[in-house]
Protein backbone atom coordinates (compact mmCIF):
# COMPACT_ATOMS: atom_id res chain seq x y z
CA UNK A 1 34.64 -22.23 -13.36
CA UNK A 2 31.00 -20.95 -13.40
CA UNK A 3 29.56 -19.21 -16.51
CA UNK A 4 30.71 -15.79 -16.65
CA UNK A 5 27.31 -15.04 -18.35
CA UNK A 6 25.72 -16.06 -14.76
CA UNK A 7 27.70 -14.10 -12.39
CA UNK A 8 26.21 -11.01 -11.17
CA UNK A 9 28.44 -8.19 -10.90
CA UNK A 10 29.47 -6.84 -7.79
CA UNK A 11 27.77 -5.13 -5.32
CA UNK A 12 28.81 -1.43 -4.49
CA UNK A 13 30.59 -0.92 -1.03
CA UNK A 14 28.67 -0.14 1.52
CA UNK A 15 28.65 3.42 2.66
CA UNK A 16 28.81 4.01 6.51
CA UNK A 17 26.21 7.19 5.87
CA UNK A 18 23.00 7.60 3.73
CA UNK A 19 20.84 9.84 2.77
CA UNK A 20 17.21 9.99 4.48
CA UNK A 21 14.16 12.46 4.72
CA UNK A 22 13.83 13.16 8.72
CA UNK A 23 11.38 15.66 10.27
CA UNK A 24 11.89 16.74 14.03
CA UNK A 25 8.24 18.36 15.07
CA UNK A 26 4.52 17.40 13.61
CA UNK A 27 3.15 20.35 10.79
CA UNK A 28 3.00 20.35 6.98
CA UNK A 29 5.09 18.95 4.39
CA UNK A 30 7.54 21.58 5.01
CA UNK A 31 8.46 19.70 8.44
CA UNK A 32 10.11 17.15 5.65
CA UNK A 33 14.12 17.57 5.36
CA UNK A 34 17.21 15.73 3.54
CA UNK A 35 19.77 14.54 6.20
CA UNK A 36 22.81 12.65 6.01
CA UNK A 37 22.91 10.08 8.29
CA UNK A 38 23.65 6.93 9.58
CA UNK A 39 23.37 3.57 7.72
CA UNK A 40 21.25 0.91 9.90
CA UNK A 41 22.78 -2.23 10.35
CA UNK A 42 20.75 -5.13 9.72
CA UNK A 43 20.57 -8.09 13.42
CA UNK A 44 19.47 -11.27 13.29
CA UNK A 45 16.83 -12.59 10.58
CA UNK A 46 17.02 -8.90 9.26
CA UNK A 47 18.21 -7.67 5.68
CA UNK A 48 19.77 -4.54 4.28
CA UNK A 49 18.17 -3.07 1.21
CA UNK A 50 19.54 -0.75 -0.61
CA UNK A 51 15.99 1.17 -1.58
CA UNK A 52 15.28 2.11 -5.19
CA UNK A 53 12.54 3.47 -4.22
CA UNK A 54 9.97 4.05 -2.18
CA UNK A 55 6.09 4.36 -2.20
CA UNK A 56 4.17 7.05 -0.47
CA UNK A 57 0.62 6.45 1.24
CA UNK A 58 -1.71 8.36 3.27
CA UNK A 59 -0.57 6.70 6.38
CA UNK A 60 2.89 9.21 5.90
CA UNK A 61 1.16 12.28 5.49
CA UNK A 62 -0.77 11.50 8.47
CA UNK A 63 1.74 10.58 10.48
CA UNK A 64 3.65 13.71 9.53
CA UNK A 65 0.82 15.77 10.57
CA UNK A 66 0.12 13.71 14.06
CA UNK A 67 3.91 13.91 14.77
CA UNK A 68 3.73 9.82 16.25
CA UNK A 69 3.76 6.95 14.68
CA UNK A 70 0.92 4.30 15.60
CA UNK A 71 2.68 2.51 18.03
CA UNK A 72 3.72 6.06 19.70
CA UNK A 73 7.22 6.48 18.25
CA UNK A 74 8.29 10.40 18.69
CA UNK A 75 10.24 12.54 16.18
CA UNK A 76 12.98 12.38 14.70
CA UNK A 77 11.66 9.84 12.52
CA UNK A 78 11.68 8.66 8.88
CA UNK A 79 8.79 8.22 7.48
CA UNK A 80 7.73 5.33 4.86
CA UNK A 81 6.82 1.88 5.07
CA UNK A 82 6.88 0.87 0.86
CA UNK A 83 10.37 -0.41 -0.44
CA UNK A 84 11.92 -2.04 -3.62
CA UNK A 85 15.62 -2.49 -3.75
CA UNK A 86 18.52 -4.83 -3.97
CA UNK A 87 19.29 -6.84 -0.99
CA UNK A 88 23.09 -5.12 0.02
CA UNK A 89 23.67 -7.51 2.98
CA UNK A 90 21.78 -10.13 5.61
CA UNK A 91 21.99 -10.74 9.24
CA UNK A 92 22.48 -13.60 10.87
CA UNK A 93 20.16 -16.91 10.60
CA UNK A 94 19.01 -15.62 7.05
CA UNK A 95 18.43 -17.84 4.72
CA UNK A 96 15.65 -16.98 2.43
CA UNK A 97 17.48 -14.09 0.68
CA UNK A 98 21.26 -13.45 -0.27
CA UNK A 99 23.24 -9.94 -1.22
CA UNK A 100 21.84 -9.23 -4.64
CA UNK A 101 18.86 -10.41 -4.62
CA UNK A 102 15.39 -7.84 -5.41
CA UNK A 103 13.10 -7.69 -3.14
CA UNK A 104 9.88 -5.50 -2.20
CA UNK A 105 8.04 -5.47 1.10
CA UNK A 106 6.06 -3.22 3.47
CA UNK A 107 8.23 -3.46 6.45
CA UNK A 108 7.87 -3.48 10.32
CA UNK A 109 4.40 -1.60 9.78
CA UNK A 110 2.71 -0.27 11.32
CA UNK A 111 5.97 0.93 13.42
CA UNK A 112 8.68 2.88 11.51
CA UNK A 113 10.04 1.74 8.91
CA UNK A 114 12.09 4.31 7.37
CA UNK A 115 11.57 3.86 3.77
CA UNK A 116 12.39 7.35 2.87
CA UNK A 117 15.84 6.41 2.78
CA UNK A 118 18.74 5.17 0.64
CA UNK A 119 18.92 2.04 3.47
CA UNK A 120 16.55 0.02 5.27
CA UNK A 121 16.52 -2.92 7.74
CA UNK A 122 13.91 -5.03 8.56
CA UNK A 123 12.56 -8.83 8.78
CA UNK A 124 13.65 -10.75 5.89
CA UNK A 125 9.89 -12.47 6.00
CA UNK A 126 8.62 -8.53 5.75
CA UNK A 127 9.87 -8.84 2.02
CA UNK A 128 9.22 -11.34 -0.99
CA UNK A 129 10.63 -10.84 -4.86
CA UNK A 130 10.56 -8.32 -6.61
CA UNK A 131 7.81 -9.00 -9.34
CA UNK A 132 9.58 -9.55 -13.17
CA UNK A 133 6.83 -7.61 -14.87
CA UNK A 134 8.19 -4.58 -12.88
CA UNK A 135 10.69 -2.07 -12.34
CA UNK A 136 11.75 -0.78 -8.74
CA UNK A 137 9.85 2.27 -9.12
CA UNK A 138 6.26 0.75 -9.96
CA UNK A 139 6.88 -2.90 -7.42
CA UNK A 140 7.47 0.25 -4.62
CA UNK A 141 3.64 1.45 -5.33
CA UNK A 142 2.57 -2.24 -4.53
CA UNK A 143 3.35 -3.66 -1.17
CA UNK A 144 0.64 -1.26 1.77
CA UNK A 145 -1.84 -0.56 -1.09
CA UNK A 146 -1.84 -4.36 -2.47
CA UNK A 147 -1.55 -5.67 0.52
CA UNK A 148 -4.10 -3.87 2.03
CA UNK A 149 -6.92 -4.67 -0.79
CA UNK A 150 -5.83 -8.07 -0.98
CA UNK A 151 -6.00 -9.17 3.28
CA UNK A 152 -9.65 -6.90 2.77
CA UNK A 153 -11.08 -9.02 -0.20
CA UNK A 154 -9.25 -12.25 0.24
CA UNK A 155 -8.02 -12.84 3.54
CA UNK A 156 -11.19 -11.13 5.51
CA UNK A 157 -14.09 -11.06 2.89
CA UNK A 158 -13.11 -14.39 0.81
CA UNK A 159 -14.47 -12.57 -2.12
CA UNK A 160 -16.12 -15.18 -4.38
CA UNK A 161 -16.84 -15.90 -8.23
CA UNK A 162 -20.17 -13.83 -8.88
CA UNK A 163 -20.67 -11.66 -5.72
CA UNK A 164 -21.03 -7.79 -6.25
CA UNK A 165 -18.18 -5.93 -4.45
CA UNK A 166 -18.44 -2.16 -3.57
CA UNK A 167 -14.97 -0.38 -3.56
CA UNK A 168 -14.99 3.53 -2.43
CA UNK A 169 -12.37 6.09 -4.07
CA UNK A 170 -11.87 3.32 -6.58
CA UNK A 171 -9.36 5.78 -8.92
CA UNK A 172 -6.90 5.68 -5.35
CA UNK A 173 -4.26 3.97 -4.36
CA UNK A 174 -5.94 1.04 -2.36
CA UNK A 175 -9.16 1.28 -4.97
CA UNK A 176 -7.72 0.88 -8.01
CA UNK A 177 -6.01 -2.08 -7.36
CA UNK A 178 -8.74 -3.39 -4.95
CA UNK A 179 -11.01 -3.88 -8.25
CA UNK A 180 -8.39 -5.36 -10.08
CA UNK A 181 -8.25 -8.04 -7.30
CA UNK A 182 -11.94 -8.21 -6.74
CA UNK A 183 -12.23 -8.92 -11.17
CA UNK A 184 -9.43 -12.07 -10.39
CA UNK A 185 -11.73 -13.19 -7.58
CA UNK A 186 -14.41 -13.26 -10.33
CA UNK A 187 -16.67 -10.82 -8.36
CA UNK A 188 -19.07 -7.94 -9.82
CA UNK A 189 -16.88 -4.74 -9.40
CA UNK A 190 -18.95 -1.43 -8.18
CA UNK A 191 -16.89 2.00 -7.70
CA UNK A 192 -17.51 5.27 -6.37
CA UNK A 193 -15.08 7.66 -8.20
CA UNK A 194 -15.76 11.14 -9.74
CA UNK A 195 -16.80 10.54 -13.83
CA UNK A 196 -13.39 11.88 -15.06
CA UNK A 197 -12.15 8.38 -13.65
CA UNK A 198 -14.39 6.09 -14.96
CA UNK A 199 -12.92 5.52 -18.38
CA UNK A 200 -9.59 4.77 -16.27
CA UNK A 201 -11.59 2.07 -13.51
CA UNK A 202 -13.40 0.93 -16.90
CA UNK A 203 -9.96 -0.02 -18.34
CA UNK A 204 -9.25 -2.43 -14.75
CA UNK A 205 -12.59 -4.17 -15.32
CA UNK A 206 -15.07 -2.28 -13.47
CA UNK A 207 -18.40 -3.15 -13.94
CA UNK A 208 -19.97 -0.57 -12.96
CA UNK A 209 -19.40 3.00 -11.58
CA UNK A 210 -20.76 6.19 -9.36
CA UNK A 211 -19.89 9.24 -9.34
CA UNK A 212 -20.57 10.12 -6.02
CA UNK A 213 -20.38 13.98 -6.51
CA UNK A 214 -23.81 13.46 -8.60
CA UNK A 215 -25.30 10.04 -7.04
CA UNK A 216 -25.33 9.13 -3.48
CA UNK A 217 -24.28 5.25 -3.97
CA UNK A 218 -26.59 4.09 -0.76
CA UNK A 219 -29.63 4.98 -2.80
CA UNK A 220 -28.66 3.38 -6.12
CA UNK A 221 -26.82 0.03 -5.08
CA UNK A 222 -28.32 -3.00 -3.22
CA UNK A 223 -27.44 -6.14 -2.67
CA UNK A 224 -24.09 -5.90 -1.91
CA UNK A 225 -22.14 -8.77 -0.82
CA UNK A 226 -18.77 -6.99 -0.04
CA UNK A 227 -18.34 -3.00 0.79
CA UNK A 228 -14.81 -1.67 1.16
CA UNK A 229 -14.77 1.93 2.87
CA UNK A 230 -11.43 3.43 2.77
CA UNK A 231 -13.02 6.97 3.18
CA UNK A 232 -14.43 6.82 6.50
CA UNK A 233 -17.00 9.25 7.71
CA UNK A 234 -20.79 8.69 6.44
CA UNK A 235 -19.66 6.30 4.41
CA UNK A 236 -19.77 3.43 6.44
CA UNK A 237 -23.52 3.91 7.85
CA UNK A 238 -24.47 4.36 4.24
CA UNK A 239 -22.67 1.46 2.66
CA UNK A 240 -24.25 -0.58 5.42
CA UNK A 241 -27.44 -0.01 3.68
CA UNK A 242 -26.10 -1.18 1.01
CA UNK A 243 -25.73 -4.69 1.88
CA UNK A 244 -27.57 -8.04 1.18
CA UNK A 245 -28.30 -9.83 4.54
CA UNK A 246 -25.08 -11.70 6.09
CA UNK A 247 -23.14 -8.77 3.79
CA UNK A 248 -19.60 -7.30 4.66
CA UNK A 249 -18.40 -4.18 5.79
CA UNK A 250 -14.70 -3.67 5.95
CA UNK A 251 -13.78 -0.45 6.95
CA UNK A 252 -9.57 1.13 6.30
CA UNK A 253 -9.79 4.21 7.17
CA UNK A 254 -9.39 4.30 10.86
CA UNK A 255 -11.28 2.54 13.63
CA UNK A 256 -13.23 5.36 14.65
CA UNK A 257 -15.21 5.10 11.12
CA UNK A 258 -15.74 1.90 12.23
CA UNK A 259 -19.75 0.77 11.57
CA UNK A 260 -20.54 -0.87 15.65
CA UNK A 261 -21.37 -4.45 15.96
CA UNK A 262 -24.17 -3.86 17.10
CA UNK A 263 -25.21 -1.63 14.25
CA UNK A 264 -24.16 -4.38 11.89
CA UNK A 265 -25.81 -7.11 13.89
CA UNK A 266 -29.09 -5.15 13.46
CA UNK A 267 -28.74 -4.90 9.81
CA UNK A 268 -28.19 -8.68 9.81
CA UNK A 269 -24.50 -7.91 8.46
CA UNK A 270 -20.93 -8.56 9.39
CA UNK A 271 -18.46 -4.95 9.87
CA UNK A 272 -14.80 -5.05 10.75
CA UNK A 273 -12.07 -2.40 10.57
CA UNK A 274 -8.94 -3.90 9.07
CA UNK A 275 -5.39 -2.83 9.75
CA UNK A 276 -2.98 -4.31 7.08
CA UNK A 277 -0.08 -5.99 7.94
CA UNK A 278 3.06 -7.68 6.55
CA UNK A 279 2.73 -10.28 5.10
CA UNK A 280 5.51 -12.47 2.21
CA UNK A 281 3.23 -15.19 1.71
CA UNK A 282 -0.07 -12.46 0.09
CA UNK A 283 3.26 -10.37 -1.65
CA UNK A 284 4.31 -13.84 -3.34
CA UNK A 285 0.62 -13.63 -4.36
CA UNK A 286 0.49 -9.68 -5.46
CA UNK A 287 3.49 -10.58 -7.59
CA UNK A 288 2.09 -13.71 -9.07
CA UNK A 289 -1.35 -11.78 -10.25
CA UNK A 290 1.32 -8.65 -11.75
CA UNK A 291 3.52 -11.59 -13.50
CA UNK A 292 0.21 -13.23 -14.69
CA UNK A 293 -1.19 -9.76 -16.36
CA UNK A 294 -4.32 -9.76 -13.56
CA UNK A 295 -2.81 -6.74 -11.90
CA UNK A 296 -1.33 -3.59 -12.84
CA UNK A 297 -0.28 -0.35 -10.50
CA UNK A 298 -0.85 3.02 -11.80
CA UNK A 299 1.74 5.48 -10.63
CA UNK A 300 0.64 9.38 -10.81
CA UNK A 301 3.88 11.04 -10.30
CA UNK A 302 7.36 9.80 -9.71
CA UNK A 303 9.32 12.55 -7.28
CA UNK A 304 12.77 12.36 -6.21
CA UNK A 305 13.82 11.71 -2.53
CA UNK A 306 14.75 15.17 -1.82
CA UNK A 307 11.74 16.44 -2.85
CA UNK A 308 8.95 14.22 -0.44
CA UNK A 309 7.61 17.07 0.72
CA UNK A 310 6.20 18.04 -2.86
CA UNK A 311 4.86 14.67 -2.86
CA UNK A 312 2.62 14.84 0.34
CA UNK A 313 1.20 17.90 -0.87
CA UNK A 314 0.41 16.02 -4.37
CA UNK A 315 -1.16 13.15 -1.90
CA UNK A 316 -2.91 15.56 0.54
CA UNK A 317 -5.34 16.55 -2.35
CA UNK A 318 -7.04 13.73 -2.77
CA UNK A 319 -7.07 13.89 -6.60
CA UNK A 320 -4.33 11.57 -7.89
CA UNK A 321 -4.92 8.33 -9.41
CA UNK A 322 -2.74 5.83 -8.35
CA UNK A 323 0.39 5.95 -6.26
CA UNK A 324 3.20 8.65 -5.51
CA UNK A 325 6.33 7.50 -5.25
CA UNK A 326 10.21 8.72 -4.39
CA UNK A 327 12.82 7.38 -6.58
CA UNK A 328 15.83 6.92 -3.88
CA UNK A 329 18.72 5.51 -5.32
CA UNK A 330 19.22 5.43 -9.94
């Protein structure tokens, strides 16, 4: 008879409806609406999670705006690609999770995901564990922000021990855990971030800082080895001056910001634009730098499901520090 100590109690049934944030037409947060609706099955190599909750990113308020998703999706849609839940059921051929199990993951991205929900299906290999140091609420700020700085540092750049690493709107929700990342790698941190951050990117090991209302960053830093734009704009150009010869540029913000080759080539440097994807194996890695104490996720707000809209407009003014995120289900 197994140790009653060791058996997990029961999962709840599973409902045939749920709960999800829809919007029919493009606009403003107000476009954002509680629906009940139909619970998603999960097919083959898929899982159900039963979302705790859910982060929200830039890429949701600008996809609310735009009405279409990046791959062209139309309204109605649910919006939200960052989940942490309990695994409520698997599809066929599964074998890497089981019902009961806590998981976190940036699903299906960048097509819908629907993580503005009390259920989502997806790829079981779009997930990994949830990290022990965590909670639901602060693993669902992790997987498009973390994964995003780390495939830009590590995966593109390589960062290495000793090179100086320029992160833009360090205080965000890519930045600030792009420098912790960069400090593991062993590299120089620089941020741009207004002054009433610093004392907060100070605290995650920056090493130094810019407060780019006051200093314009391409005439004060040289020798860079590594720029990260995720503002777009001028910033590119100008971080390209930034850089030592055979320097990086990786730009997030959209591939129009994007510096051109040939521009690049010309400054003897190297820029790419970067689209993040999923990815278990660099989540197995997020979790193991959270577990380890090398990486921490600020959170500015936690809002309930029903009230997303609130959160965009928190997110569309640029100011928070950290993540927003919806708790779902308690």
């Amino acid at each position: 008879m197994p140790d009653a100590a060791l058996t997990l109690p029961p999962l709840p049934p599973l409902p045939a409806t749920m709960r999800a944030i829809t919007q029919v037409r493009p606009g403003g947060p107000e476009v954002l609406e509680l629906v009940e609706t139909e619970r998603p099955v999960p097919g083959r190599t898929e899982i159900l999670v039963r979302v705790h909750a859910a982060g929200v990113n830039p890429s949701d308020w600008k996809t609310r705006a735009r009405g279409v998703f990046a791959d062209g999706a139309q309204p109605p849609f649910t919006l939200g690609f960052d989940v942490c839940g309990v695994v409520a059921a698997v599809g066929q051929g599964v074998t890497v999770f089981k019902p009961g199990d806590e998981v976190f993951g940036m699903p299906r991205f960048p097509h819908p995901a629907g993580a503005y929900a009390e259920y989502v299906t997806a790829p079981a290999r779009h997930f990994a564990h949830r990290p022990a140091a965590l909670d639901h609420v602060h693993a669902a700020a992790l997987p498009l922000a973390a994964l995003t700085a780390w495939q830009a540092l590590v995966d593109t750049a390589d960062v290495r021990p000793g090179q100086r690493v320029l992160i833009h709107a360090a205080a965000g929700g890519v930045g600030h855990l792009a420098v912790q990342i960069a400090k593991s790698r062993g590299a120089y941190v620089i941020g741009t971030a207004r002054e009433a951050k610093h004392a907060f990117l100070r605290g995650l090991g920056a090493d130094e800082l810019i407060d780019y209302t006051r200093q314009d960053f391409a005439h004060q830093l040289k020798d860079i080895d590594v720029a990260l734009d995720t503002v777009g704009g001028t910033y590119g150009p100008r971080s390209l001056r930034t850089l030592r010869p055979g320097g990086t540029l990786i730009t997030l913000s959209s591939p129009d910001d994007a510096v051109p080759a040939e521009e690049a080539h010309a400054a003897d440097a190297h820029a790419v634009f970067m689209l993040v994807e999923p990815d278990q194996e660099g989540l197995r890695q997020i979790a193991s730098l959270v577990d380890s104490g090398q990486l921490r996720v600020e959170i500015e707000e936690v809002v309930p499901l029903a009230e997303a809209a609130r959160a965009h407009e928190l997110g569309e003014t640029g100011r928070t520090t950290g993540k927003l995120v919806l708790s779902v289900t308690p």
